[in-house]
N, C-alpha and C. Protein backbone atom coordinates (compact mmCIF):
# COMPACT_ATOMS: atom_id res chain seq x y z
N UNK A 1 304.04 198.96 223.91
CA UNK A 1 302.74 199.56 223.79
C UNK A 1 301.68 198.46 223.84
N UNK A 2 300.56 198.85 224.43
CA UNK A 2 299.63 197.31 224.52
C UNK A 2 298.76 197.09 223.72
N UNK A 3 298.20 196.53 223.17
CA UNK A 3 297.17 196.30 221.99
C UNK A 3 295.86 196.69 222.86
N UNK A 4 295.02 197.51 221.69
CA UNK A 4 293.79 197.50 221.58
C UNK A 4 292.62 196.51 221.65
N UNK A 5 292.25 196.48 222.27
CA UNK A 5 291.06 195.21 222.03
C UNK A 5 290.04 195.96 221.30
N UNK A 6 289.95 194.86 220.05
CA UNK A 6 288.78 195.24 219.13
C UNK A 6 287.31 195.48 219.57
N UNK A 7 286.67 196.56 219.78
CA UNK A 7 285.21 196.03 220.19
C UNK A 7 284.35 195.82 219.47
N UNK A 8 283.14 194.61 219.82
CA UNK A 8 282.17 193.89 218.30
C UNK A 8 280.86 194.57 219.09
N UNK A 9 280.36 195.08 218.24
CA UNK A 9 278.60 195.46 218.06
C UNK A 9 278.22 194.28 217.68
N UNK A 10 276.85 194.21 218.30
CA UNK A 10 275.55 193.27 217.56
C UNK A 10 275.20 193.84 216.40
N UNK A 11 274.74 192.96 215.93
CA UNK A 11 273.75 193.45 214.69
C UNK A 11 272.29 194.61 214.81
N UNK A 12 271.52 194.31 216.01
CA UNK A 12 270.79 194.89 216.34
C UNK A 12 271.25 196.62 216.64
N UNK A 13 272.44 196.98 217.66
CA UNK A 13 273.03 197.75 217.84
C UNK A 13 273.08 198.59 216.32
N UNK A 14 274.10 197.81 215.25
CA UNK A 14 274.47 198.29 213.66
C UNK A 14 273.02 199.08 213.55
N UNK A 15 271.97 198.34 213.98
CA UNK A 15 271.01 198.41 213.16
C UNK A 15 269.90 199.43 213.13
N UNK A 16 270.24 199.82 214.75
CA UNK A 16 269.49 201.18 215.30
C UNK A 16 269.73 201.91 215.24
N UNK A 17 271.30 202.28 215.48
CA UNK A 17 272.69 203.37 215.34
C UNK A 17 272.24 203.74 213.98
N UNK A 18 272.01 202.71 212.85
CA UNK A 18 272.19 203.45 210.88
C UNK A 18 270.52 203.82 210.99
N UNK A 19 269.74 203.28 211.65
CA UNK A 19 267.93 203.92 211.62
C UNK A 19 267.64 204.95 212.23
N UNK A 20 268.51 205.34 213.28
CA UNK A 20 268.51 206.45 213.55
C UNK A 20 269.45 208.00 212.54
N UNK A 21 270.14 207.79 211.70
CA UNK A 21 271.05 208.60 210.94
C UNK A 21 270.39 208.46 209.87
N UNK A 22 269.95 207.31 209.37
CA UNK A 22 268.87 207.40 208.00
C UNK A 22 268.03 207.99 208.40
N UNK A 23 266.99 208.64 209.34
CA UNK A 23 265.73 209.02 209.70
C UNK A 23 266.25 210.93 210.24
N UNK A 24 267.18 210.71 210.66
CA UNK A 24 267.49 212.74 210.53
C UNK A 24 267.90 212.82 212.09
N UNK A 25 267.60 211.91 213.10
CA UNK A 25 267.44 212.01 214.24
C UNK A 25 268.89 212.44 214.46
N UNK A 26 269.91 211.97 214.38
CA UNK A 26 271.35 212.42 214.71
C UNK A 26 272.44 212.39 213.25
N UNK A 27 273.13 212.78 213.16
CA UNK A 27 274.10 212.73 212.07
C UNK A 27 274.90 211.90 211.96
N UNK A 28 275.58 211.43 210.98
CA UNK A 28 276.75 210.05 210.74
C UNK A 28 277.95 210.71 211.70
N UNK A 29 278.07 211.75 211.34
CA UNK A 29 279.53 211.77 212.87
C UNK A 29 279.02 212.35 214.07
N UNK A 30 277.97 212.90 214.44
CA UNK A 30 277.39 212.92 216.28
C UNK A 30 277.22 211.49 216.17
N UNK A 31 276.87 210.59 215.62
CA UNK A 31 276.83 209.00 215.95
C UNK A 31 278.15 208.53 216.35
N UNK A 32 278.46 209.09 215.42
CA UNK A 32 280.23 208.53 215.83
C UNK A 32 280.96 208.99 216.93
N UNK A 33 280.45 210.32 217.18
CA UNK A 33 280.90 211.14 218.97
C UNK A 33 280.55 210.30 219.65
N UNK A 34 279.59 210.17 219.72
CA UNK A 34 278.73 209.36 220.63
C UNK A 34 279.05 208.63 220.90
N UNK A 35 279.31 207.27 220.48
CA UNK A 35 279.69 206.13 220.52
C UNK A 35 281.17 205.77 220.28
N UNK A 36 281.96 206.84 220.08
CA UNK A 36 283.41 206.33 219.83
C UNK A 36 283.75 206.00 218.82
N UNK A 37 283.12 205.68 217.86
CA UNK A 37 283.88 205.09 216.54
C UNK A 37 283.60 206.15 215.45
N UNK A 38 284.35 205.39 214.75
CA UNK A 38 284.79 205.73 213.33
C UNK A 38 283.41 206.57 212.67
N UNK A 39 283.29 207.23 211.92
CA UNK A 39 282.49 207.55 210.80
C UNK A 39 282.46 206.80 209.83
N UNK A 40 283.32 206.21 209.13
CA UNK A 40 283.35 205.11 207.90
C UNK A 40 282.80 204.19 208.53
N UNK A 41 282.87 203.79 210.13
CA UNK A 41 282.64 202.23 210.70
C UNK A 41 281.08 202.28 210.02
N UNK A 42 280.64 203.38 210.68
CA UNK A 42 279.28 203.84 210.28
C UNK A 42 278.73 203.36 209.06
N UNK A 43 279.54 204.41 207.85
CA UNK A 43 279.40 204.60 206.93
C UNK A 43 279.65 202.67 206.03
N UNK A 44 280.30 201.83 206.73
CA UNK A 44 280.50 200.75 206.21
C UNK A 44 278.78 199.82 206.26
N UNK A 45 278.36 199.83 207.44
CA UNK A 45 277.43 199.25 207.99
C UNK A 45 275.82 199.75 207.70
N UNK A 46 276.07 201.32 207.16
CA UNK A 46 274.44 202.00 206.23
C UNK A 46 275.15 201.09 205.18
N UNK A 47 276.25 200.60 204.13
CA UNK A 47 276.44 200.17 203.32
C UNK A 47 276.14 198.65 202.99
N UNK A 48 276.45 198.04 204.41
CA UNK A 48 275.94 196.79 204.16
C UNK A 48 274.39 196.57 204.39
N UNK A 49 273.74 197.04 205.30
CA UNK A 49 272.31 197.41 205.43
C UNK A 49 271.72 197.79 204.11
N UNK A 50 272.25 198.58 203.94
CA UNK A 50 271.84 198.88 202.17
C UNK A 50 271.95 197.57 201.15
N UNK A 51 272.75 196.98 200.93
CA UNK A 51 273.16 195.25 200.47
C UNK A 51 272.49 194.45 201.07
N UNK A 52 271.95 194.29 202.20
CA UNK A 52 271.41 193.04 202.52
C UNK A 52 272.25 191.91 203.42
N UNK A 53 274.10 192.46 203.72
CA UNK A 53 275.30 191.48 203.76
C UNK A 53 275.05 192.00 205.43
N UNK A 54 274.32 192.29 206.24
CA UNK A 54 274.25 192.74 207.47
C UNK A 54 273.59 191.38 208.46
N UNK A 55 273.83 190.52 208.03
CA UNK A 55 272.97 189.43 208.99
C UNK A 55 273.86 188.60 210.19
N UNK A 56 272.45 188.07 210.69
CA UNK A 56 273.26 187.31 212.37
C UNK A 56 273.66 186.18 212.47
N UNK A 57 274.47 186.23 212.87
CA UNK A 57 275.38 184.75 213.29
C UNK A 57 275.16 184.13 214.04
N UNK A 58 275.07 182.54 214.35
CA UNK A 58 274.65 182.21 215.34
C UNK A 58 275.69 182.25 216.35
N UNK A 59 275.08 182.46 217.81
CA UNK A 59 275.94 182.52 218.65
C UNK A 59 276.82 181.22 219.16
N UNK A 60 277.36 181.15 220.18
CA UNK A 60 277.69 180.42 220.45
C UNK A 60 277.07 178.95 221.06
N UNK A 61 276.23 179.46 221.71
CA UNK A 61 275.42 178.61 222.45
C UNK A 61 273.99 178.21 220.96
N UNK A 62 274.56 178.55 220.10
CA UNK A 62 273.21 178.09 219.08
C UNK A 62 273.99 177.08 218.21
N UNK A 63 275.24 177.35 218.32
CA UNK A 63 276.03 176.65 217.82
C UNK A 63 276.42 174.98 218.63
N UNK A 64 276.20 175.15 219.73
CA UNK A 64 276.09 174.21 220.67
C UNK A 64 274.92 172.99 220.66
N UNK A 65 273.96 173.75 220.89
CA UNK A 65 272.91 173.15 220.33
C UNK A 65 272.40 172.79 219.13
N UNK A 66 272.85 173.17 218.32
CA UNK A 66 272.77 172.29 216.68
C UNK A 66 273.43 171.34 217.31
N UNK A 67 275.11 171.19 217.23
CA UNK A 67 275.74 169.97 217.36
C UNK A 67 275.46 169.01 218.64
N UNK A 68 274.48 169.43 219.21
CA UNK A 68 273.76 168.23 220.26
C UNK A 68 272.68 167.76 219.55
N UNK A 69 271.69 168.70 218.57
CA UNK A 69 270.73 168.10 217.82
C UNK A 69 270.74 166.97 217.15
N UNK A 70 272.26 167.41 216.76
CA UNK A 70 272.90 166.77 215.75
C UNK A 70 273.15 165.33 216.37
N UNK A 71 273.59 164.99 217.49
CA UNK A 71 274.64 164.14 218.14
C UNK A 71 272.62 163.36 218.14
N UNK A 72 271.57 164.05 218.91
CA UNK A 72 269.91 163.22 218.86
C UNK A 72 270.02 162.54 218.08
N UNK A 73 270.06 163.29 216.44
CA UNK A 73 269.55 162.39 215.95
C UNK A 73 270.19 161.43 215.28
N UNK A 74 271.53 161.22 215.41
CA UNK A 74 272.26 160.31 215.27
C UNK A 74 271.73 159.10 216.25
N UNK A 75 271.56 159.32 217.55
CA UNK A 75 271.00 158.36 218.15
C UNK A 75 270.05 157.99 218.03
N UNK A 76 268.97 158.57 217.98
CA UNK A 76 267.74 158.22 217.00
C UNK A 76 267.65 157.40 215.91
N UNK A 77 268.36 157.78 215.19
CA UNK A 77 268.57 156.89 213.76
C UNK A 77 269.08 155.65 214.25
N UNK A 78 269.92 155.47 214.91
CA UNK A 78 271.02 154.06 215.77
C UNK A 78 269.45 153.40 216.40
N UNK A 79 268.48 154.14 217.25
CA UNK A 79 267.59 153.39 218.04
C UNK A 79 266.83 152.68 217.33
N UNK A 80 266.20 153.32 215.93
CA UNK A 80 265.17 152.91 215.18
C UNK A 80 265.85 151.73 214.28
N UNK A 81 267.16 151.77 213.79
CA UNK A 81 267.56 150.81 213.36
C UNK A 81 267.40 149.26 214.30
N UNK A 82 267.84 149.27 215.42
CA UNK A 82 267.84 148.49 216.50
C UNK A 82 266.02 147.82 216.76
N UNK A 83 265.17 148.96 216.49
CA UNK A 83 264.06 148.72 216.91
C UNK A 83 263.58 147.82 215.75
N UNK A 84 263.77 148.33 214.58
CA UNK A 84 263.46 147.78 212.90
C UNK A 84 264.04 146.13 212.91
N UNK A 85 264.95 146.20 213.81
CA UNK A 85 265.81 144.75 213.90
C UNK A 85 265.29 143.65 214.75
N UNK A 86 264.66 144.24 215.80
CA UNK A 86 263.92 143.10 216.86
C UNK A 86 262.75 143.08 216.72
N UNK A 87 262.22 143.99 215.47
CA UNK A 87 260.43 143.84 215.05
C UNK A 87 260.93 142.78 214.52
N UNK A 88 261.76 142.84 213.11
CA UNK A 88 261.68 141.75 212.10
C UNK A 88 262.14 140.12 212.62
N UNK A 89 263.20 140.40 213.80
CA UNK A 89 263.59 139.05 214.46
C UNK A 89 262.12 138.77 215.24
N UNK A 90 261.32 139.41 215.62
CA UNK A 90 260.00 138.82 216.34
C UNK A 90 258.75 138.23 215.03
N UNK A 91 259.00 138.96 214.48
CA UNK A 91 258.09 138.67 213.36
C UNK A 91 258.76 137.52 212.47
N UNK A 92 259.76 136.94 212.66
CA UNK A 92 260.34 135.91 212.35
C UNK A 92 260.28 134.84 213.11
N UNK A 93 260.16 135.20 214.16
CA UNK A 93 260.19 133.83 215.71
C UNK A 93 258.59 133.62 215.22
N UNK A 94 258.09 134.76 215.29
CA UNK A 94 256.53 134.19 215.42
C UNK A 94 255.68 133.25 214.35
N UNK A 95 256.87 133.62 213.15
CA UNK A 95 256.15 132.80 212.26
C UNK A 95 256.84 131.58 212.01
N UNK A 96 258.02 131.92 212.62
CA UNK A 96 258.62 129.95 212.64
C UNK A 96 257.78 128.89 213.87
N UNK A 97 257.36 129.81 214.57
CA UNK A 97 256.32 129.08 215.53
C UNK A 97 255.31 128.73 215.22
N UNK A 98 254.42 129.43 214.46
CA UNK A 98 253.26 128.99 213.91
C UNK A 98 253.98 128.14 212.87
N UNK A 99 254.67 128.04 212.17
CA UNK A 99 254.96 127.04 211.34
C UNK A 99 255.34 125.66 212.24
N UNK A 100 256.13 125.43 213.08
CA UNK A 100 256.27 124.66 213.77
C UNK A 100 255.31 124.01 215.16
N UNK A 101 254.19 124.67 214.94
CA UNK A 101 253.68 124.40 216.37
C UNK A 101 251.95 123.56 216.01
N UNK A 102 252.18 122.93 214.83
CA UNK A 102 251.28 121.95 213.76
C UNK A 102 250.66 121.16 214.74
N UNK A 103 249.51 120.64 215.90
CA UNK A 103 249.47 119.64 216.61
C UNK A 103 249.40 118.36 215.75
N UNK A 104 250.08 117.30 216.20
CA UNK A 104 249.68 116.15 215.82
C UNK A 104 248.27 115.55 216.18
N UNK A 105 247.98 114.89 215.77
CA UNK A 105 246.61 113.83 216.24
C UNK A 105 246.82 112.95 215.31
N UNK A 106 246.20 111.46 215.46
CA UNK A 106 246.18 110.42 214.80
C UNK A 106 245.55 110.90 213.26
N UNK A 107 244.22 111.86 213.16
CA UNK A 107 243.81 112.16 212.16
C UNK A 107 244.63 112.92 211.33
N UNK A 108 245.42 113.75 211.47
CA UNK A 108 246.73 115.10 211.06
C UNK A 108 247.75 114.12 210.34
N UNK A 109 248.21 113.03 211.56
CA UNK A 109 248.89 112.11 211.24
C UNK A 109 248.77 111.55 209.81
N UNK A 110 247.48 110.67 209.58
CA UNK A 110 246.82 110.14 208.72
C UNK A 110 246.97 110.88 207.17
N UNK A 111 246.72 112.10 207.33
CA UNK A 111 246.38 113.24 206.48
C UNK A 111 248.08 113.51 205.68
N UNK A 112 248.76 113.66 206.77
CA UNK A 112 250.17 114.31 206.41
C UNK A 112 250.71 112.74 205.66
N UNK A 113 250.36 111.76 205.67
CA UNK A 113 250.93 110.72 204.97
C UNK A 113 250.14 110.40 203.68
N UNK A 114 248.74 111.08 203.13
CA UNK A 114 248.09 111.05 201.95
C UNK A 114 249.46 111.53 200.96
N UNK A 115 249.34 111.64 199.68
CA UNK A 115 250.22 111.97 198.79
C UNK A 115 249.54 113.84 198.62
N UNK A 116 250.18 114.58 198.23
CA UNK A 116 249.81 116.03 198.20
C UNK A 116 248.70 116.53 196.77
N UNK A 117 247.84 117.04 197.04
CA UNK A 117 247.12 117.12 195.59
C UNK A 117 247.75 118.32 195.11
């Protein structure tokens, strides 16, 4: 015998199907003629609607895209580290240069051999 394949409703679907049976427009089992299923399926889903436990999942492709967001800003974080690293190595060259780049002259000369006050 071959198996059934389960069929999945959206949420939106749940959500029109129970607003229409809460509002008088059709009944919990002409809904269920209608559409093939169950009466309890029904009756499960005014129940979770009623609870609040009726919400959406992300799909697949939302799911995709987080974990590429994800994968950004990992690189991001890697770039700025890198960037934070060749500010401070420049800002280090530059000031060993100005420290080192003192001109001499006979007068400088003169000066740098006084004793230090």
């Amino acid at each position: 015998m071959g198996r059934i394949k389960q069929r999945r409703y959206d949420n939106e679907f749940k959500r029109d199907l129970v607003a229409q049976v809460e509002s008088g427009q059709i009944t919990q089992s002409q809904a269920a003629r209608q559409h093939e299923i169950s009466p309890s399926l029904i009756a499960k889903w005014r129940q979770q609607i009623r609870e609040g436990n009726l919400i959406d999942k992300p799909t697949a492709r939302e799911k995709a895209m987080e974990k590429e967001l994800e994968q950004y800003k990992k690189k991001v974080g890697e770039l700025t580290l890198v960037i934070d690293y060749f500010k401070k190595t420049l800002e280090t060259s530059r000031r060993m240069k100005r420290l080192n780049s003192s001109v001499v002259s006979p007068r400088t000369l003169d000066r740098s051999k006084e004793p230090a006050e």
